[in-house]
Protein backbone atom coordinates (compact mmCIF):
# COMPACT_ATOMS: atom_id res chain seq x y z
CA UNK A 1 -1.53 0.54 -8.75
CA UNK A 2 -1.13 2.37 -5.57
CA UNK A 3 -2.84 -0.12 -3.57
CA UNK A 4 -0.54 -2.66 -5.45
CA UNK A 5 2.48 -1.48 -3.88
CA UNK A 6 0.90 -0.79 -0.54
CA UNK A 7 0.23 -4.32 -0.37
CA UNK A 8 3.52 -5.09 -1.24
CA UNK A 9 5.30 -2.95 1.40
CA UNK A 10 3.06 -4.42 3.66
CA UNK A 11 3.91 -7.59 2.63
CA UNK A 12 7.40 -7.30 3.33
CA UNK A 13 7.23 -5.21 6.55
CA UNK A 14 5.30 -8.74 7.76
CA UNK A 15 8.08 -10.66 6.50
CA UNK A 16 11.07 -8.78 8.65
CA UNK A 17 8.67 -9.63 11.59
CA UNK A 18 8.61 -13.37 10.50
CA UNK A 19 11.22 -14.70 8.29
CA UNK A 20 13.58 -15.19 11.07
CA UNK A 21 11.28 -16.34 13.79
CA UNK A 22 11.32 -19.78 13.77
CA UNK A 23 8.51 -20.15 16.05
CA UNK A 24 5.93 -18.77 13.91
CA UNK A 25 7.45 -20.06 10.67
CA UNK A 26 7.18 -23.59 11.82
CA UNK A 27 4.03 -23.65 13.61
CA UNK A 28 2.23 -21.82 10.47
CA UNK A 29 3.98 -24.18 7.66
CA UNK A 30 2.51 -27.40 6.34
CA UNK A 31 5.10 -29.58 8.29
CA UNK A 32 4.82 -31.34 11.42
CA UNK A 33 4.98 -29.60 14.63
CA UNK A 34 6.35 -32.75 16.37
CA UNK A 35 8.85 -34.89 14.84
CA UNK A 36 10.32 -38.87 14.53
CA UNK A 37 13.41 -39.67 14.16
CA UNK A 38 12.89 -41.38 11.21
CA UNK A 39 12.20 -38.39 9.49
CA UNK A 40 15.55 -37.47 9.47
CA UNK A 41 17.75 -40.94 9.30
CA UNK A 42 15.92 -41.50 5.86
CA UNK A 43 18.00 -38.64 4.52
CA UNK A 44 21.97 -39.89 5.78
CA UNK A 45 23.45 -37.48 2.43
CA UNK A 46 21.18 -34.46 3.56
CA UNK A 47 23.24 -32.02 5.89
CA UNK A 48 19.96 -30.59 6.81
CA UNK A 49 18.73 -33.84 8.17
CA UNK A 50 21.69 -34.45 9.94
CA UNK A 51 21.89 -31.42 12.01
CA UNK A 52 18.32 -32.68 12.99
CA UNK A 53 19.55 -35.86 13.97
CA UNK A 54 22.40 -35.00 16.31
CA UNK A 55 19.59 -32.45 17.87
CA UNK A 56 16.89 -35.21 18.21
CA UNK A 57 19.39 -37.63 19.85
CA UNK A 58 20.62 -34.92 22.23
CA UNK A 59 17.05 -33.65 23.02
CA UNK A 60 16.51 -37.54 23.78
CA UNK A 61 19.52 -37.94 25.81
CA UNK A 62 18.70 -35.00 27.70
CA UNK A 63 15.39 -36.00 28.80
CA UNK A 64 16.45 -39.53 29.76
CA UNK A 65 18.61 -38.20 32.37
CA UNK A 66 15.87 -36.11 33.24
CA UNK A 67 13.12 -37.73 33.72
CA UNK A 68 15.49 -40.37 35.85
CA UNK A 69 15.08 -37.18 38.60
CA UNK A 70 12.54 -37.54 41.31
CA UNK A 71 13.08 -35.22 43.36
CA UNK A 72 10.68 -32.24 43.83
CA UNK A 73 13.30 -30.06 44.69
CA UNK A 74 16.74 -28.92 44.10
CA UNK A 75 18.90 -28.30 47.02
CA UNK A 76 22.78 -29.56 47.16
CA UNK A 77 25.60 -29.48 45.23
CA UNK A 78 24.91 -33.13 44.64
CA UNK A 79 21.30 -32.67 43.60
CA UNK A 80 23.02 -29.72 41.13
CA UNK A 81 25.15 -32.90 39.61
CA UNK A 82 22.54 -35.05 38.91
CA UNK A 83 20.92 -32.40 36.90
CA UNK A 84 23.43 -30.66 35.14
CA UNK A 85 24.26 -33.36 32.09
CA UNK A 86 20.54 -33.06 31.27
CA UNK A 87 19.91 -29.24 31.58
CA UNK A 88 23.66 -29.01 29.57
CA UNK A 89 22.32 -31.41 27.38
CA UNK A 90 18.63 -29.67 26.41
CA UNK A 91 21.02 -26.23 26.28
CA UNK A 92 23.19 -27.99 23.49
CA UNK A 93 20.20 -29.34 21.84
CA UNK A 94 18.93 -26.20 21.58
CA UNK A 95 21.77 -24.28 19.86
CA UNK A 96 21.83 -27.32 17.00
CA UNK A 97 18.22 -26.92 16.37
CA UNK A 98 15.98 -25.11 18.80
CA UNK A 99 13.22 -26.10 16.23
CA UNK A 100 12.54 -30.00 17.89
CA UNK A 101 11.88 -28.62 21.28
CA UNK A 102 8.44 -28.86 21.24
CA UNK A 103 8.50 -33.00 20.17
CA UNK A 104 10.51 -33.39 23.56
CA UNK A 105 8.01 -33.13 27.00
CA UNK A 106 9.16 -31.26 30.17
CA UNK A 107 8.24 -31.85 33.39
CA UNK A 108 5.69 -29.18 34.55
CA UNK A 109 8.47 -27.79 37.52
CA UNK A 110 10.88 -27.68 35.31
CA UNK A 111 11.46 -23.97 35.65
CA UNK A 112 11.43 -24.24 39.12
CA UNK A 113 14.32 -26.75 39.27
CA UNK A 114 15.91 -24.37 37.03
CA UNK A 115 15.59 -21.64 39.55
CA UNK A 116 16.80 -23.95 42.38
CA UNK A 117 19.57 -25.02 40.59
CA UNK A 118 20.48 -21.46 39.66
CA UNK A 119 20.41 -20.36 43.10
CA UNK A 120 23.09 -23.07 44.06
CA UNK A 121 25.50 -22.38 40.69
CA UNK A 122 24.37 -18.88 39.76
CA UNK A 123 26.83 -18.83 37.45
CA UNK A 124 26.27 -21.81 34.85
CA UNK A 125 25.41 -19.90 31.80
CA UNK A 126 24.30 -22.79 29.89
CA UNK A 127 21.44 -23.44 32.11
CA UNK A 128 20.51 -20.02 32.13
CA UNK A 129 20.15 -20.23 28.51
CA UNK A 130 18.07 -23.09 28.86
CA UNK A 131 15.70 -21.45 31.62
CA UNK A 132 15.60 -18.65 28.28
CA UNK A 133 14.77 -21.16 25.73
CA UNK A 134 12.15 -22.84 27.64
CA UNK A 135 10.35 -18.83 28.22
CA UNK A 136 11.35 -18.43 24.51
CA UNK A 137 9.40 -21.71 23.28
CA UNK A 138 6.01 -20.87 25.21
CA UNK A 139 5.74 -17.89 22.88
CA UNK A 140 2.70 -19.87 20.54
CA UNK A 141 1.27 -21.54 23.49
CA UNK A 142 1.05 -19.03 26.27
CA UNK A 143 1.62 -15.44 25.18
CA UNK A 144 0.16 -15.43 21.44
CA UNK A 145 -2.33 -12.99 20.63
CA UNK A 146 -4.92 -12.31 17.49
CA UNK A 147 -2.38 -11.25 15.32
CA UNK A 148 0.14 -14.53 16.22
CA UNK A 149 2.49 -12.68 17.75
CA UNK A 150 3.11 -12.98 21.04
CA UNK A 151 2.14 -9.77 23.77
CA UNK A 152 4.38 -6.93 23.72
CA UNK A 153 4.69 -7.51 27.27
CA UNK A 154 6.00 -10.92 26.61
CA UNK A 155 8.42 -9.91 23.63
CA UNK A 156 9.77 -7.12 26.19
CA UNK A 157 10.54 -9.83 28.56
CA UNK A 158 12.42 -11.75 26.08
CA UNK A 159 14.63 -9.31 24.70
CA UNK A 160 15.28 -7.97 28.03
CA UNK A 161 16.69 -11.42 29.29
CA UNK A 162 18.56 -12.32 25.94
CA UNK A 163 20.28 -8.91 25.81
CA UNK A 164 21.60 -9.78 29.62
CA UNK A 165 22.34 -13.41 28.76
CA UNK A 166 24.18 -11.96 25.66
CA UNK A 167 26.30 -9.20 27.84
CA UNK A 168 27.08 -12.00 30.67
CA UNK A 169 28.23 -14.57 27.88
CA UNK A 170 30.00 -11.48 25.71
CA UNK A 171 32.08 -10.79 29.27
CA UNK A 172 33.40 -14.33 29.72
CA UNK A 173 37.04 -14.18 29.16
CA UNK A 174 38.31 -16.63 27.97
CA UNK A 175 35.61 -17.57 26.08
CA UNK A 176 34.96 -21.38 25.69
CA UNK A 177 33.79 -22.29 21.98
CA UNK A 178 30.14 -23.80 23.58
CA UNK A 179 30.13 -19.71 24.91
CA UNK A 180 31.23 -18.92 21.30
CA UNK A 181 28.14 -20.68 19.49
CA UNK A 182 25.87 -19.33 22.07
CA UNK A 183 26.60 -15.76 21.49
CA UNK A 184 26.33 -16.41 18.01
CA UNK A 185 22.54 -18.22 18.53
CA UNK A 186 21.84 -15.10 21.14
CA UNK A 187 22.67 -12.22 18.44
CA UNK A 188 20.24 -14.00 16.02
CA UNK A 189 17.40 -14.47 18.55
CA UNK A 190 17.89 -10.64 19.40
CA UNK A 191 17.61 -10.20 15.67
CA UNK A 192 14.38 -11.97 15.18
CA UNK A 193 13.45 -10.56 18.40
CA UNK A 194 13.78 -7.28 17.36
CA UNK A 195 12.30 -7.59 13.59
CA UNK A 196 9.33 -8.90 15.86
CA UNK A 197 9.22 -5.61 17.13
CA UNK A 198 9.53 -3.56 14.63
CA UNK A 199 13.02 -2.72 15.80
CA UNK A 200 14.70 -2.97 12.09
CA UNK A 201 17.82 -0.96 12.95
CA UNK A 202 18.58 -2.74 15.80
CA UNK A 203 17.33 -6.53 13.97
CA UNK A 204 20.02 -5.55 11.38
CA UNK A 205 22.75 -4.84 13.99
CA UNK A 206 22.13 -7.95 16.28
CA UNK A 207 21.99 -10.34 12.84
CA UNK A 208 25.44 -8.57 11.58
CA UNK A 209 27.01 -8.71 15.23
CA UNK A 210 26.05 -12.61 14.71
CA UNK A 211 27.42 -12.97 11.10
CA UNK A 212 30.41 -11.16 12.20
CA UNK A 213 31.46 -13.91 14.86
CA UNK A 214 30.86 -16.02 12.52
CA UNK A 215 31.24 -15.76 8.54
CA UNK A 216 29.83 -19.21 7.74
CA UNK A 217 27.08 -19.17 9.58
CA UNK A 218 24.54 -19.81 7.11
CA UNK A 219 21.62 -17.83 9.09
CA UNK A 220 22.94 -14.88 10.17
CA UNK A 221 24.38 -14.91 6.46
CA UNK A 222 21.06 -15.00 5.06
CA UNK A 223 19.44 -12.35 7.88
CA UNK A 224 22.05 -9.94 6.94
CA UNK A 225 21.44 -10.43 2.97
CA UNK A 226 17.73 -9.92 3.03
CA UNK A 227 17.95 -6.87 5.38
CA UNK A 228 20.43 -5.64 3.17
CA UNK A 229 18.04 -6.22 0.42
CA UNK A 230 15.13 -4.35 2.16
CA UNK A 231 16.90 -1.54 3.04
CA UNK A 232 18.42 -1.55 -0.85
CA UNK A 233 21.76 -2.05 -0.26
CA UNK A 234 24.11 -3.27 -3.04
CA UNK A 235 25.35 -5.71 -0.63
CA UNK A 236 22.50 -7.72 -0.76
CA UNK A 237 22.97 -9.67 -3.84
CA UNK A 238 26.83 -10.59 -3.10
CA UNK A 239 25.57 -11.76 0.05
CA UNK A 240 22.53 -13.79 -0.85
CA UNK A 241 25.35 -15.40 -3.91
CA UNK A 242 27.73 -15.72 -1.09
CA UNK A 243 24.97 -17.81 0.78
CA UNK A 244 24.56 -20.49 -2.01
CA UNK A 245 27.94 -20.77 -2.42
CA UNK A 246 27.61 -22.15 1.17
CA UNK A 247 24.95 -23.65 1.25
CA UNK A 248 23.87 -27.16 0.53
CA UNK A 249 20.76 -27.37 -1.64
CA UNK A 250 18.30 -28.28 1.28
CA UNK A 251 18.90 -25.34 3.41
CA UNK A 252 15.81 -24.35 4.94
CA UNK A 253 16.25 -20.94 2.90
CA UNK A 254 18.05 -22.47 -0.11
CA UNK A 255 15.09 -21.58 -2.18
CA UNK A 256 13.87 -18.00 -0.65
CA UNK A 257 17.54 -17.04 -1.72
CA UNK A 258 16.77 -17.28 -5.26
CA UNK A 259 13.42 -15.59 -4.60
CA UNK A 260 14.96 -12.55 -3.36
CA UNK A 261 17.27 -12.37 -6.41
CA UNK A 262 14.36 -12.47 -8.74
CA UNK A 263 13.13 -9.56 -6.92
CA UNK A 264 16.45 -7.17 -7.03
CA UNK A 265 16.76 -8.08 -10.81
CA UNK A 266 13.28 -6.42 -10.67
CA UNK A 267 14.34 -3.74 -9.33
CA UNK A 268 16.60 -3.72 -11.72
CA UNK A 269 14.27 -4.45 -14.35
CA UNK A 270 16.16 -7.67 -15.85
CA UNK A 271 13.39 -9.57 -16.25
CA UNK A 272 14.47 -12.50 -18.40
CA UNK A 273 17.29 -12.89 -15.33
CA UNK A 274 14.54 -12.17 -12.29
CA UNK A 275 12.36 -15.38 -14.17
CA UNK A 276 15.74 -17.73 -13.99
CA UNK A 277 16.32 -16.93 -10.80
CA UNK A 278 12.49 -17.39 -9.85
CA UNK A 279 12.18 -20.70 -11.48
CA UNK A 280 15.86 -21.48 -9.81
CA UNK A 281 13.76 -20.92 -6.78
CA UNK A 282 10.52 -23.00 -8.20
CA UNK A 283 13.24 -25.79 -8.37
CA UNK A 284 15.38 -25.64 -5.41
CA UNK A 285 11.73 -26.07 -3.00
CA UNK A 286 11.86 -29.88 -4.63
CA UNK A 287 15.18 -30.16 -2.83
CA UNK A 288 13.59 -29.44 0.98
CA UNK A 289 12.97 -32.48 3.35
CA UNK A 290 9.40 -33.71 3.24
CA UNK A 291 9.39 -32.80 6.85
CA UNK A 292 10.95 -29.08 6.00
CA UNK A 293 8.28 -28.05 3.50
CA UNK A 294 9.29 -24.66 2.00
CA UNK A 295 6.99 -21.92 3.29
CA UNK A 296 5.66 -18.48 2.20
CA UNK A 297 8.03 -15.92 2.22
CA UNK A 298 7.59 -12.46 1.56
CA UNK A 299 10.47 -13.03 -1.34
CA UNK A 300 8.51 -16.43 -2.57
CA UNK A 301 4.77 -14.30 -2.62
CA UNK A 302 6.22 -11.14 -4.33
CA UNK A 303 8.39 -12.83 -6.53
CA UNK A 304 5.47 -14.94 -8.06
CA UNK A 305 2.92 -12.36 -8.04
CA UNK A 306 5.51 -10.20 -10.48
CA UNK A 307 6.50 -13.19 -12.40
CA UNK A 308 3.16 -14.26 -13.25
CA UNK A 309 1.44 -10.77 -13.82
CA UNK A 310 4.66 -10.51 -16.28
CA UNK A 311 3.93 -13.40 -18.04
CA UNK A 312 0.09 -12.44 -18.12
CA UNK A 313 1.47 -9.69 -20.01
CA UNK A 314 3.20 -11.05 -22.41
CA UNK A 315 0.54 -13.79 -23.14
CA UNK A 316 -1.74 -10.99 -23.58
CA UNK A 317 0.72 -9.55 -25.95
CA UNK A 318 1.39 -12.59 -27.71
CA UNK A 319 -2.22 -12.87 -28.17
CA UNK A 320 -3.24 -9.51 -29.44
CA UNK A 321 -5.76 -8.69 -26.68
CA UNK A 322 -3.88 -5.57 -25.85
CA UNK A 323 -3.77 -4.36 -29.03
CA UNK A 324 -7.24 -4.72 -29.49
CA UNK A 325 -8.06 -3.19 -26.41
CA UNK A 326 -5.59 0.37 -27.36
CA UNK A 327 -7.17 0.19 -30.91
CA UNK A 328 -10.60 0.23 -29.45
CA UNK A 329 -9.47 3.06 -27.24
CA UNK A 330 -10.66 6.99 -28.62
């Protein structure tokens, strides 16, 4: 039984490092690492799909204009021009849904143009994001080790630049609402940064700072909520009921939500409730995109593991093998 709950713990300490790292979520689930655009016009009702539309069009804007560059080099104002709608363009794509990146190619110098530009207009804070999000997005190509994480070197390098990024775009008065969202995206890529590193105090402050810009943001909501959860705080389940409220049913963590309520009524050892809320859960994973497949979760694993054994139990009960088995006891 000890081992049980090691295993658990364990369990969960692996989720804080992955639940809110997209990366690794998406590039370990059964979905498609690179995406059509069909995928996401089939579903015109489905908010989900629609966020993923406006990103795929402005990820495909954004590289038309690029790829319409041919120079080598970047070294005038003018040449800074020509550039700027599409590095503006991948920035914004980004901050809808940094999760299509990898369906859109680069051209090999692109940091290097980045650089150049940034020399010219060291102040553009939108490309400087997107220099970030292109270092961010090598993380399960270049940097990953045995363990799929990528080297602590590498995650050091990241949360060094975001935390700058963050201050720099934190400092701009007044602040224009595209600085607004990207403060909002930078707090919750410190936070997954930081649950990547084991960091939880600091994961929980970054995802809070994030929620705290922003109430609605259905994300950070959810971050907060299940670190609240780990840590036990009562919070937890208003938040995670706050979150549905919000939420439309296809939210990528829609389903986990109702996962980790199964497991605080646990906790609280209401199991007929914890089973409603895990087969809410069972239920709301039919409502994901076919693209979107629900994955994993610590929430989803521990939650059916408990439910089940439970329902061993009470088969076993039901049957009268248990019985048996105490009667046969000395």
């Amino acid at each position: 039984m000890d081992k049980y709950f090691s295993d658990l713990h364990n369990m969960k300490k692996q989720s804080l490092r992955r639940i809110h790292d997209s990366r690794s979520r998406y590039y370990e689930s059964d979905g498609p690492s690179i995406f059509e655009y069909s995928m996401f016009t089939a579903y015109p009702k489905s908010p989900t799909a629609c966020v993923y539309k406006k990103a795929f069009e402005l990820f495909f804007d954004a590289q038309e204009i690029l790829y319409t560059y041919k120079k080598e080099k970047v070294e005038t104002n003018e040449d800074c021009e020509c550039l700027k709608s599409a590095f503006h363009g991948f920035a914004r794509a980004n901050l809808c849904e940094a999760h299509l990146s990898a369906t859109f190619c680069l051209p090999a110098n692109i940091l290097d143009l980045i650089d150049q530009y940034l020399k010219i207009r060291p102040n553009d804070i939108l490309v400087e994001y997107f220099r970030t999000a292109i270092i961010f997005s090598e993380h399960p190509f270049v940097s990953k080790c045995k363990n799929g994480y990528s080297s602590v070197k590498h995650l050091k390098q990241l949360i060094i630049m975001h935390e700058e990024l963050a201050f720099k775009v934190n400092k701009t008065k007044p602040q224009p609402e595209i600085h607004r969202d990207l403060l909002i995206h930078l707090y919750f890529l410190l936070g997954s940064l930081y649950s990547n590193t084991d960091q939880e105090v600091r994961a929980l402050d970054s995802f809070q700072k994030s929620y705290d810009i922003d109430n609605s943001n259905l994300d950070s909501l959810y971050a907060v909520a299940f670190y609240k959860y780990f840590t036990k705080s009562d919070k937890a389940e208003s938040m995670l009921k706050k979150y549905l409220q919000l939420a439309s049913q296809c939210h990528k963590r829609y389903y986990d939500a109702f996962y980790t309520l199964a497991l605080i009524e646990l906790d609280k050892e209401n199991i007929e409730l914890a089973k409603k809320y895990y087969y809410k859960g069972v239920a709301a994973e039919k409502k994901q995109l076919p693209c979107l497949p629900a994955w994993d979760t610590f929430s989803r694993k521990a939650a059916r593991l408990n439910i089940h054994l439970l329902e061993g139990l009470d088969d076993l009960h039901t049957s009268g093998v248990l019985q048996s088995i105490e009667d046969s006891l000395p």
